[in-house]
PDB file of N, CA and C in Angstrom:
ATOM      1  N   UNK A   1      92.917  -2.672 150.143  1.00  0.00           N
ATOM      2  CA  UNK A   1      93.615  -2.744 148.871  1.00  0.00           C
ATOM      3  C   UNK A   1      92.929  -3.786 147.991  1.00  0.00           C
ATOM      4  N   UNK A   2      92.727  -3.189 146.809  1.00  0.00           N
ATOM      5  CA  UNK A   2      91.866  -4.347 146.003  1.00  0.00           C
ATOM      6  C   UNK A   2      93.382  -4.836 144.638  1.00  0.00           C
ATOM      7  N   UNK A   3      92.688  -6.121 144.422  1.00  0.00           N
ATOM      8  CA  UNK A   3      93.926  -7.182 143.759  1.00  0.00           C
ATOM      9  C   UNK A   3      93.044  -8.167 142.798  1.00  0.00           C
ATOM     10  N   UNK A   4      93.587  -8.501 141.978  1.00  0.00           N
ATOM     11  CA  UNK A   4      93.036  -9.527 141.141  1.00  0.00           C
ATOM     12  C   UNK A   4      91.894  -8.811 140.372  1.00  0.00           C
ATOM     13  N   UNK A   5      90.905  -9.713 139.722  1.00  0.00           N
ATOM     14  CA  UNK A   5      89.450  -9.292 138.970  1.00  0.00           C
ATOM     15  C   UNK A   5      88.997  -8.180 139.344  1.00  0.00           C
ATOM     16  N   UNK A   6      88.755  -8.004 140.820  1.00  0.00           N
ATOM     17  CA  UNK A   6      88.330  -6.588 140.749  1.00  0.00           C
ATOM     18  C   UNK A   6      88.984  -5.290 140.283  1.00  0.00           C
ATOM     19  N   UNK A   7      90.493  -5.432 140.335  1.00  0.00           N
ATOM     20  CA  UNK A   7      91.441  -4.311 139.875  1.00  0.00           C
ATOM     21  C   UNK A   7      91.793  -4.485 137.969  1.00  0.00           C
ATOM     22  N   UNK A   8      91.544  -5.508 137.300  1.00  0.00           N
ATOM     23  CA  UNK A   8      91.459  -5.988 136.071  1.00  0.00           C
ATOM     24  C   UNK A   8      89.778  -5.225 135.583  1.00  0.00           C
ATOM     25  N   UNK A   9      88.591  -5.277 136.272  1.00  0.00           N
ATOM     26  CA  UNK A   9      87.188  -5.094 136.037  1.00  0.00           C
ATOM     27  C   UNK A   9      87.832  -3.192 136.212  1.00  0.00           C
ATOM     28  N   UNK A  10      88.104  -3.082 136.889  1.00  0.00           N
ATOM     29  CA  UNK A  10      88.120  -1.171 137.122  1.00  0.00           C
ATOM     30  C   UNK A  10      89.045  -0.949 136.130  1.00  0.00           C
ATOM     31  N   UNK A  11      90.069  -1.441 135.272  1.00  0.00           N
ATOM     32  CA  UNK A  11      90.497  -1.074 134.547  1.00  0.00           C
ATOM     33  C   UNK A  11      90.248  -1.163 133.285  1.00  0.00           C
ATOM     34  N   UNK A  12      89.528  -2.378 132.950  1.00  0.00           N
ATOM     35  CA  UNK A  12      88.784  -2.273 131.414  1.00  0.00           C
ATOM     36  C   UNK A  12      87.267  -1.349 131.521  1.00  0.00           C
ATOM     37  N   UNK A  13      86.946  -0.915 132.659  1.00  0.00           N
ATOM     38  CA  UNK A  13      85.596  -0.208 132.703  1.00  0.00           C
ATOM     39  C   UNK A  13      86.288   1.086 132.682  1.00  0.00           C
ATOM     40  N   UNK A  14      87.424   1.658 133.034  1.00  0.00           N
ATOM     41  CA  UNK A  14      88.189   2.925 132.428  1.00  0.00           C
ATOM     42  C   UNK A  14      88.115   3.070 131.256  1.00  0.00           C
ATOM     43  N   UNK A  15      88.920   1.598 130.588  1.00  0.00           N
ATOM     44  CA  UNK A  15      89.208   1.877 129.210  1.00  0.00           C
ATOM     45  C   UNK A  15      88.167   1.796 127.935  1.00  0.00           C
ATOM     46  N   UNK A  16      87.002   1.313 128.319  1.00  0.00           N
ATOM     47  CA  UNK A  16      85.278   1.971 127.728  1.00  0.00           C
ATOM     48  C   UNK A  16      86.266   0.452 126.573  1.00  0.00           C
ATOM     49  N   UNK A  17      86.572  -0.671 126.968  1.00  0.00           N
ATOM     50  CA  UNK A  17      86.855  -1.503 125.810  1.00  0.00           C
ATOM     51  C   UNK A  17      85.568  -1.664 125.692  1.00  0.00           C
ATOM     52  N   UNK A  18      85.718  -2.237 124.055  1.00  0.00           N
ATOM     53  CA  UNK A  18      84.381  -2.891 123.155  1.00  0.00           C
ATOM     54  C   UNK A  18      84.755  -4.500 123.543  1.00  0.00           C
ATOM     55  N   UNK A  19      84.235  -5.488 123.410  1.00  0.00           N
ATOM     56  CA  UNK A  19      84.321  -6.523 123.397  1.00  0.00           C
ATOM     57  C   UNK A  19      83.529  -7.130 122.171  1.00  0.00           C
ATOM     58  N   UNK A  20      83.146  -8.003 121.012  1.00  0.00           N
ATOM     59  CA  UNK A  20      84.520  -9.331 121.590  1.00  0.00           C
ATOM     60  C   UNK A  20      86.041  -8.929 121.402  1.00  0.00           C
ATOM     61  N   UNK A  21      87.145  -8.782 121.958  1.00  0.00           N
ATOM     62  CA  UNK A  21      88.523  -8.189 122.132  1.00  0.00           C
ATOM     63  C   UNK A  21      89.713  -9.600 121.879  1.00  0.00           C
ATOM     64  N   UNK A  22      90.278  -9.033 121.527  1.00  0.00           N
ATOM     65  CA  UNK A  22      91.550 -10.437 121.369  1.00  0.00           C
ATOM     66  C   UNK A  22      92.949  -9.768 122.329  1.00  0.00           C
ATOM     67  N   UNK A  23      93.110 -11.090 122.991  1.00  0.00           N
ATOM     68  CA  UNK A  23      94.004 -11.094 123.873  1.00  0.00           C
ATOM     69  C   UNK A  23      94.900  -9.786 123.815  1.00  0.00           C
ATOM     70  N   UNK A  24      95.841  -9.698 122.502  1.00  0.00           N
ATOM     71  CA  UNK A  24      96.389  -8.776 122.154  1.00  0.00           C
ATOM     72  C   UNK A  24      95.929  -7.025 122.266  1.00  0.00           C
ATOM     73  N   UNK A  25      94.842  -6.843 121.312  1.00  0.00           N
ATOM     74  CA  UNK A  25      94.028  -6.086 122.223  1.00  0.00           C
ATOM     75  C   UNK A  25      93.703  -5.386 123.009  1.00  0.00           C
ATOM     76  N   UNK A  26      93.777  -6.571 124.165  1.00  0.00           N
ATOM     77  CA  UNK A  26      93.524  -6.062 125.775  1.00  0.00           C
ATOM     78  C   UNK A  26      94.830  -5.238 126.014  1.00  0.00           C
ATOM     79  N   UNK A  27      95.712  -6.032 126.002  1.00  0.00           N
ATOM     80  CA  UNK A  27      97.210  -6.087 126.743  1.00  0.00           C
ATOM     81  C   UNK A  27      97.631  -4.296 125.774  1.00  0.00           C
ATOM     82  N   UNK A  28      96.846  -4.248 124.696  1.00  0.00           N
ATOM     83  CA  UNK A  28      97.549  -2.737 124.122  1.00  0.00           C
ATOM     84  C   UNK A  28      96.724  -2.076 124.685  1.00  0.00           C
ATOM     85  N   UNK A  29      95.083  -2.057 124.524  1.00  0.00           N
ATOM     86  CA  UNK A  29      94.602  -0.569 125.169  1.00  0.00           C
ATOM     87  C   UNK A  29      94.871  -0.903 126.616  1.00  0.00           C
ATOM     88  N   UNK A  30      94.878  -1.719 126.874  1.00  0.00           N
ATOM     89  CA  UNK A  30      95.136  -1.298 128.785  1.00  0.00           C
ATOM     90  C   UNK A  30      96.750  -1.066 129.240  1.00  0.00           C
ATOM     91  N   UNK A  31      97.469  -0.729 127.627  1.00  0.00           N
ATOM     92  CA  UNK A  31      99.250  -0.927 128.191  1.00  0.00           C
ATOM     93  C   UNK A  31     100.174  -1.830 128.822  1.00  0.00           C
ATOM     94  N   UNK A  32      99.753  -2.836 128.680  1.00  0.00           N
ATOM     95  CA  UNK A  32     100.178  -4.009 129.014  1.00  0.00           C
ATOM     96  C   UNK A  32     100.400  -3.639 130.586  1.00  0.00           C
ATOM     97  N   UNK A  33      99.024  -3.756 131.628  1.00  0.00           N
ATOM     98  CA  UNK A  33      99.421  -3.779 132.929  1.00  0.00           C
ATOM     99  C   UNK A  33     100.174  -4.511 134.017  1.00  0.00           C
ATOM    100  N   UNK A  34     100.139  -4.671 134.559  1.00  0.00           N
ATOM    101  CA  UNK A  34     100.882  -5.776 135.723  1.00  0.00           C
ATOM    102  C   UNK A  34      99.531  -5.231 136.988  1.00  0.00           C
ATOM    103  N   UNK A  35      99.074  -6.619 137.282  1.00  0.00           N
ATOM    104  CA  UNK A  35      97.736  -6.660 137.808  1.00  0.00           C
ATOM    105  C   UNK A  35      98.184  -7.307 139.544  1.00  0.00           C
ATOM    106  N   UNK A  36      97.802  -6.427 140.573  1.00  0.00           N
ATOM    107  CA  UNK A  36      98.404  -7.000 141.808  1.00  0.00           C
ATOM    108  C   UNK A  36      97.713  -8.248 142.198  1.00  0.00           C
ATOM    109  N   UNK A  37      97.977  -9.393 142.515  1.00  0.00           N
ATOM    110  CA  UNK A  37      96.992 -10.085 142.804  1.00  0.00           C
ATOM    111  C   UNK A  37      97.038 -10.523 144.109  1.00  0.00           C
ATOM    112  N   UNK A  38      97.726 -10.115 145.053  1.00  0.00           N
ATOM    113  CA  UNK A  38      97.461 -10.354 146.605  1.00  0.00           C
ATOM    114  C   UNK A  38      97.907  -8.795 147.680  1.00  0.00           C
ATOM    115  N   UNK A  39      97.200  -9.057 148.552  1.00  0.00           N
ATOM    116  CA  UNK A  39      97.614  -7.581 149.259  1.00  0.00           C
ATOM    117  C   UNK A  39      99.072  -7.487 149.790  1.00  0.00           C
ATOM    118  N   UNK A  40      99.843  -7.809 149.404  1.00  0.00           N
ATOM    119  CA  UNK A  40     101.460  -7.814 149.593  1.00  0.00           C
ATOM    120  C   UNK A  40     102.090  -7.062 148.346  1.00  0.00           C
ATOM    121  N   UNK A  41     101.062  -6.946 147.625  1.00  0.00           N
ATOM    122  CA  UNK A  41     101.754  -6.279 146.307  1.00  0.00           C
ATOM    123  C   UNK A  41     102.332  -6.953 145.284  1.00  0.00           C
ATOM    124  N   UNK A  42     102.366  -8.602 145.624  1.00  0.00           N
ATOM    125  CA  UNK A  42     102.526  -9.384 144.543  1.00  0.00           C
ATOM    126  C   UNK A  42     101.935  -8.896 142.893  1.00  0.00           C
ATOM    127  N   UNK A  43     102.581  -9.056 142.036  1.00  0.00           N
ATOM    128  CA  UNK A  43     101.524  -9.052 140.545  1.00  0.00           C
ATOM    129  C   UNK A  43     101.874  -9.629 139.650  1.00  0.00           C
ATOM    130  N   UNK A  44     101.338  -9.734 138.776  1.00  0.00           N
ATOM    131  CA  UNK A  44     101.641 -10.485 137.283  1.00  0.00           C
ATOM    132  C   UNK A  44     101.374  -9.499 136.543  1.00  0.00           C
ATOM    133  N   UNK A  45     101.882  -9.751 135.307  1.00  0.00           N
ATOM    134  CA  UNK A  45     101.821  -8.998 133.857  1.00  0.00           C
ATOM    135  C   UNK A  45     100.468  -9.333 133.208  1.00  0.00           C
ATOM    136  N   UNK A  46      99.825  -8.495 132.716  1.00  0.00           N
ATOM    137  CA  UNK A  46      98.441  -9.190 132.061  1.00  0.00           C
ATOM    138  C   UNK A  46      98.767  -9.700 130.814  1.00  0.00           C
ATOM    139  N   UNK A  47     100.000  -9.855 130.226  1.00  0.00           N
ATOM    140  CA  UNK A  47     100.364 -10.156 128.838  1.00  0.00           C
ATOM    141  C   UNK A  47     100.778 -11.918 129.364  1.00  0.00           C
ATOM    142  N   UNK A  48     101.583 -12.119 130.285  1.00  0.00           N
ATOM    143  CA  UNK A  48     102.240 -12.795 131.078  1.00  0.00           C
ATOM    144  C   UNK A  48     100.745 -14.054 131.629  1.00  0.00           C
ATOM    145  N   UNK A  49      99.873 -13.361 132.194  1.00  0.00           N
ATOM    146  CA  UNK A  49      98.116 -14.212 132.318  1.00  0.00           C
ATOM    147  C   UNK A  49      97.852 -14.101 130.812  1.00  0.00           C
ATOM    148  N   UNK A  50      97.919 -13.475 130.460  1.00  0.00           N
ATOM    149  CA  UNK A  50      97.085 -14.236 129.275  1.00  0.00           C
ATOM    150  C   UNK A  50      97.957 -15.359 128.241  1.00  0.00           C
ATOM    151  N   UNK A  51      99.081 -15.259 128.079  1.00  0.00           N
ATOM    152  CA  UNK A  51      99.825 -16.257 127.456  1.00  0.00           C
ATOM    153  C   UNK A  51      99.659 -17.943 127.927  1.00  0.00           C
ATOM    154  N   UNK A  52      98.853 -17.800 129.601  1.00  0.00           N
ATOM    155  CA  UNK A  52      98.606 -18.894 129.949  1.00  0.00           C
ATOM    156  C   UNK A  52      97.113 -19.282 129.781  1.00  0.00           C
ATOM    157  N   UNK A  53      96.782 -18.632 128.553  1.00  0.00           N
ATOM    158  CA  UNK A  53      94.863 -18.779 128.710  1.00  0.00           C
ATOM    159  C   UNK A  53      95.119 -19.594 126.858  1.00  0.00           C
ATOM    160  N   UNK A  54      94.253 -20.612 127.475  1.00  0.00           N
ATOM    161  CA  UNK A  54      94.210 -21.346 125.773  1.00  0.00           C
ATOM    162  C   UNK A  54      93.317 -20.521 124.854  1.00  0.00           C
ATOM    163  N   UNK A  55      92.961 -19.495 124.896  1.00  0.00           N
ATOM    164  CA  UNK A  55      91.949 -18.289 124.198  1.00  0.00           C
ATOM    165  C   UNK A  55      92.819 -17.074 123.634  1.00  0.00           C
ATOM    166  N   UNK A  56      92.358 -16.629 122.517  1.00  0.00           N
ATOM    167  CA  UNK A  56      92.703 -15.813 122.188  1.00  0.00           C
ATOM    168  C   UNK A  56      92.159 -14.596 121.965  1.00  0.00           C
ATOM    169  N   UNK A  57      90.424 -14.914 121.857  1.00  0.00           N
ATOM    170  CA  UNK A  57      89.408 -14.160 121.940  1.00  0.00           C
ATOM    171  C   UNK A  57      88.353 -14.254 122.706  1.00  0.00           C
ATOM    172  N   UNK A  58      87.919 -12.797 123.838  1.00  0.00           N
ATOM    173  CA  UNK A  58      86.889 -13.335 124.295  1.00  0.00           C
ATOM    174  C   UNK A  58      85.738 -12.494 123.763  1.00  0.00           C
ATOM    175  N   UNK A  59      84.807 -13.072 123.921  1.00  0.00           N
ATOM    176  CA  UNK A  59      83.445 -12.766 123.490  1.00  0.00           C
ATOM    177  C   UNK A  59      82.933 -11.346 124.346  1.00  0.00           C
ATOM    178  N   UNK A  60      83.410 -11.374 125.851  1.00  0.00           N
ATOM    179  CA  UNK A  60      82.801 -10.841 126.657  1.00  0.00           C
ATOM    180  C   UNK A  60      83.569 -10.382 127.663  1.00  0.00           C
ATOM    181  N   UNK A  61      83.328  -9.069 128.537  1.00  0.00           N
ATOM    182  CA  UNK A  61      84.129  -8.948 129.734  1.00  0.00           C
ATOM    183  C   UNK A  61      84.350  -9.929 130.956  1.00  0.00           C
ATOM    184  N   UNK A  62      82.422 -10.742 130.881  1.00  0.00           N
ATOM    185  CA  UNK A  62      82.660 -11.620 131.988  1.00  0.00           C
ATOM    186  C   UNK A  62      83.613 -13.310 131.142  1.00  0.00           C
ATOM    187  N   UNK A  63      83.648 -13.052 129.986  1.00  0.00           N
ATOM    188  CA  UNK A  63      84.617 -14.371 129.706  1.00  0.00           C
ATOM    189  C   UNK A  63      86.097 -14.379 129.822  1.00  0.00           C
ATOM    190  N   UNK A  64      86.286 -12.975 129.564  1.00  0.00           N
ATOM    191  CA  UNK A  64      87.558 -12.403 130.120  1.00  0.00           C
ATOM    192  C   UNK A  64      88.094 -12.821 131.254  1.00  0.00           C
ATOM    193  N   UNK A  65      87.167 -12.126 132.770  1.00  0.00           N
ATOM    194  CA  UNK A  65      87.509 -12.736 133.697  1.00  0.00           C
ATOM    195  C   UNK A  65      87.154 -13.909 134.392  1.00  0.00           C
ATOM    196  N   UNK A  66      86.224 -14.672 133.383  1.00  0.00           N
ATOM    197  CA  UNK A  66      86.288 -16.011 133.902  1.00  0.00           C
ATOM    198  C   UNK A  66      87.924 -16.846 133.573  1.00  0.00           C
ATOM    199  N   UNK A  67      88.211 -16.431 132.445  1.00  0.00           N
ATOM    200  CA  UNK A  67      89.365 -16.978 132.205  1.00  0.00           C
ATOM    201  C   UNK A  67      90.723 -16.870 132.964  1.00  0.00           C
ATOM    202  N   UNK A  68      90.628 -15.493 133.195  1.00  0.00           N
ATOM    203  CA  UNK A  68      91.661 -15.042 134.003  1.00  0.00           C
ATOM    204  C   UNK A  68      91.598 -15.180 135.576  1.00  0.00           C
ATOM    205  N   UNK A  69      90.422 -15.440 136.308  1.00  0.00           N
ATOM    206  CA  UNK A  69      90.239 -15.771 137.364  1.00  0.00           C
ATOM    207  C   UNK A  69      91.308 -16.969 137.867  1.00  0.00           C
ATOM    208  N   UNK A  70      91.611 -18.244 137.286  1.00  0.00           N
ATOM    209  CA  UNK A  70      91.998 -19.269 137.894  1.00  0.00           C
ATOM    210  C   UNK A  70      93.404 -18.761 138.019  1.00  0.00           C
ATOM    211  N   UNK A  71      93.866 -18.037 136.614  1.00  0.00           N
ATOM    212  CA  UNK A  71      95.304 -18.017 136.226  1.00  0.00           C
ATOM    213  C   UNK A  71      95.974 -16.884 137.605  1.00  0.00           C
ATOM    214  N   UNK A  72      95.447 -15.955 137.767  1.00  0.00           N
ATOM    215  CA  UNK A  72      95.261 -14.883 139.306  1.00  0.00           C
ATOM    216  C   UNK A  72      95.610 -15.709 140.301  1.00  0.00           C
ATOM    217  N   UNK A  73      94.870 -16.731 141.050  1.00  0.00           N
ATOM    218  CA  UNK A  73      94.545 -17.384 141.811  1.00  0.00           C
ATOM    219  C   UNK A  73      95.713 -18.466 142.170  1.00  0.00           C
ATOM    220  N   UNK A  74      96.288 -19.256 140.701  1.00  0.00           N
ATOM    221  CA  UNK A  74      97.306 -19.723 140.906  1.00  0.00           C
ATOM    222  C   UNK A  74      98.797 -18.690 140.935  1.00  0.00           C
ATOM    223  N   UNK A  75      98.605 -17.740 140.154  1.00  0.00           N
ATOM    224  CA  UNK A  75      99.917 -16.769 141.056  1.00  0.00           C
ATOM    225  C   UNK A  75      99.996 -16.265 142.299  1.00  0.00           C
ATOM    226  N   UNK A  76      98.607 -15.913 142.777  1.00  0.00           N
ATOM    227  CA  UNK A  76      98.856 -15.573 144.108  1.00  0.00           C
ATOM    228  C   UNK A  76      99.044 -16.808 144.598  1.00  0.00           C
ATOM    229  N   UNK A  77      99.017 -18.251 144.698  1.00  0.00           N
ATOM    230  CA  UNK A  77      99.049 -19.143 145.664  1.00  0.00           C
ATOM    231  C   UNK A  77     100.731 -19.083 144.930  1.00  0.00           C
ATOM    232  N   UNK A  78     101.814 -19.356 144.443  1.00  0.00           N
ATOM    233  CA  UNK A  78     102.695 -19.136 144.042  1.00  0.00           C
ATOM    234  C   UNK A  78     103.815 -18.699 144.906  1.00  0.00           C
ATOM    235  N   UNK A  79     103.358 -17.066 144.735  1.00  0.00           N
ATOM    236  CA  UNK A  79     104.242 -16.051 145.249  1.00  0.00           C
ATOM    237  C   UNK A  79     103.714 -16.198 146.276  1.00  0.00           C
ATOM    238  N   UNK A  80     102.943 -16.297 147.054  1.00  0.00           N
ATOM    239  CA  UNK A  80     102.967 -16.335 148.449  1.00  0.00           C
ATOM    240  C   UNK A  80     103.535 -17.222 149.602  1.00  0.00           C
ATOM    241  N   UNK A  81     104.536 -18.282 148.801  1.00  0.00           N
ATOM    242  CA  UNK A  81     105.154 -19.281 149.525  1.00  0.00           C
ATOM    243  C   UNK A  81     106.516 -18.484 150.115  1.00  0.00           C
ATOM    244  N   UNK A  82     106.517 -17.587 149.764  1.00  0.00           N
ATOM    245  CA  UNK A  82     107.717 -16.915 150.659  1.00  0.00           C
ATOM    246  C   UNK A  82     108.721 -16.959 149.828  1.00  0.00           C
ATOM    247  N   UNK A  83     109.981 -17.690 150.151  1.00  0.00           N
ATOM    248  CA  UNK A  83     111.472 -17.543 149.237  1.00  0.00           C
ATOM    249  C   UNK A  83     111.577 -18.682 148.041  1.00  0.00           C
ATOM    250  N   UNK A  84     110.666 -19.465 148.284  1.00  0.00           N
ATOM    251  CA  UNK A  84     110.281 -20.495 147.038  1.00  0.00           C
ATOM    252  C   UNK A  84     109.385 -19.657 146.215  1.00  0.00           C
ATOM    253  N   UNK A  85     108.258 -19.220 146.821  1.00  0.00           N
ATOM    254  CA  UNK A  85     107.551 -18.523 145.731  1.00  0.00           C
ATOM    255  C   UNK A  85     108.599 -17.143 145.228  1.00  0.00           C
ATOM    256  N   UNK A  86     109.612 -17.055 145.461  1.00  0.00           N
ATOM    257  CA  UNK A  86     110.569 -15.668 144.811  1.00  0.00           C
ATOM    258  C   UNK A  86     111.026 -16.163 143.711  1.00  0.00           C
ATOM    259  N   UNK A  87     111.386 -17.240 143.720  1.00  0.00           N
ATOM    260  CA  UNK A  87     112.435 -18.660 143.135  1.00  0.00           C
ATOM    261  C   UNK A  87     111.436 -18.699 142.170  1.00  0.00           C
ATOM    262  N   UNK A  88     110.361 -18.770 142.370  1.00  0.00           N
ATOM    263  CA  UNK A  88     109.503 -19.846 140.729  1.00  0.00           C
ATOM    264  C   UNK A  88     108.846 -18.435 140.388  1.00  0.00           C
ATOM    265  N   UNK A  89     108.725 -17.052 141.175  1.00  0.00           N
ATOM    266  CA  UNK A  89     108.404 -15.901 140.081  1.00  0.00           C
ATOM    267  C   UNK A  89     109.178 -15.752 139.317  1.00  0.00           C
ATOM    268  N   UNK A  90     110.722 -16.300 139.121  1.00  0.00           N
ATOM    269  CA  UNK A  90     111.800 -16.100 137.942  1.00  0.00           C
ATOM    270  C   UNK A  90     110.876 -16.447 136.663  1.00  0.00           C
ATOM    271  N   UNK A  91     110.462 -17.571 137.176  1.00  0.00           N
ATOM    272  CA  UNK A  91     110.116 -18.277 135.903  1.00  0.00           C
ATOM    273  C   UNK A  91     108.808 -18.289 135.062  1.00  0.00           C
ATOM    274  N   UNK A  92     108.586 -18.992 133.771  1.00  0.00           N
ATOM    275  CA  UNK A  92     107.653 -18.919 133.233  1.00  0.00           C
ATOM    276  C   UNK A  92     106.248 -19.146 133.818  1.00  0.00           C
ATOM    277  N   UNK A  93     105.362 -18.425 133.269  1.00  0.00           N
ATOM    278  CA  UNK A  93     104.226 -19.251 134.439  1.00  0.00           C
ATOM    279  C   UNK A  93     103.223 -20.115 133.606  1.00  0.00           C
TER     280      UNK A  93
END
């Protein structure tokens, strides 16, 4: 099961985006996805990652997911705490 960047990379290489793209953008031609980011089926909203990216525009696909890489990384470490990580997916991220 693939999760994170690689499932974000197969979906903007579907959607033939142009880049440079603004946040907004993304989140419309790709339909505002929810991106799994651990093999449990955990995910986030890609509208939801990007609200936590100080960018609004990226230049590039790979600036895209450089950006979004960390923000992935800290949800999966998150939700994977078990009934605490259930507790703080309520909340903002």
């Amino acid at each position: 099961m693939e999760f994170g960047i690689p499932v974000l990379t197969k979906r903007l290489d579907d959607a033939e985006i142009q880049f440079p793209a603004t946040a907004d953008e993304l989140v419309e031609v790709l339909e505002a996805p929810s991106i799994p980011v651990d093999a449990s089926g955990n995910s986030i909203q890609l509208s939801a990652a990007m609200s936590t990216i100080d960018m609004n525009e990226f230049e590039s696909e790979q600036d895209l997911l450089n950006h979004l890489h960390p923000v992935f990384e800290e949800h999966r470490e998150r939700v994977s705490t078990g009934l605490l990580g259930s507790i703080l997916d309520f909340l903002p991220v």
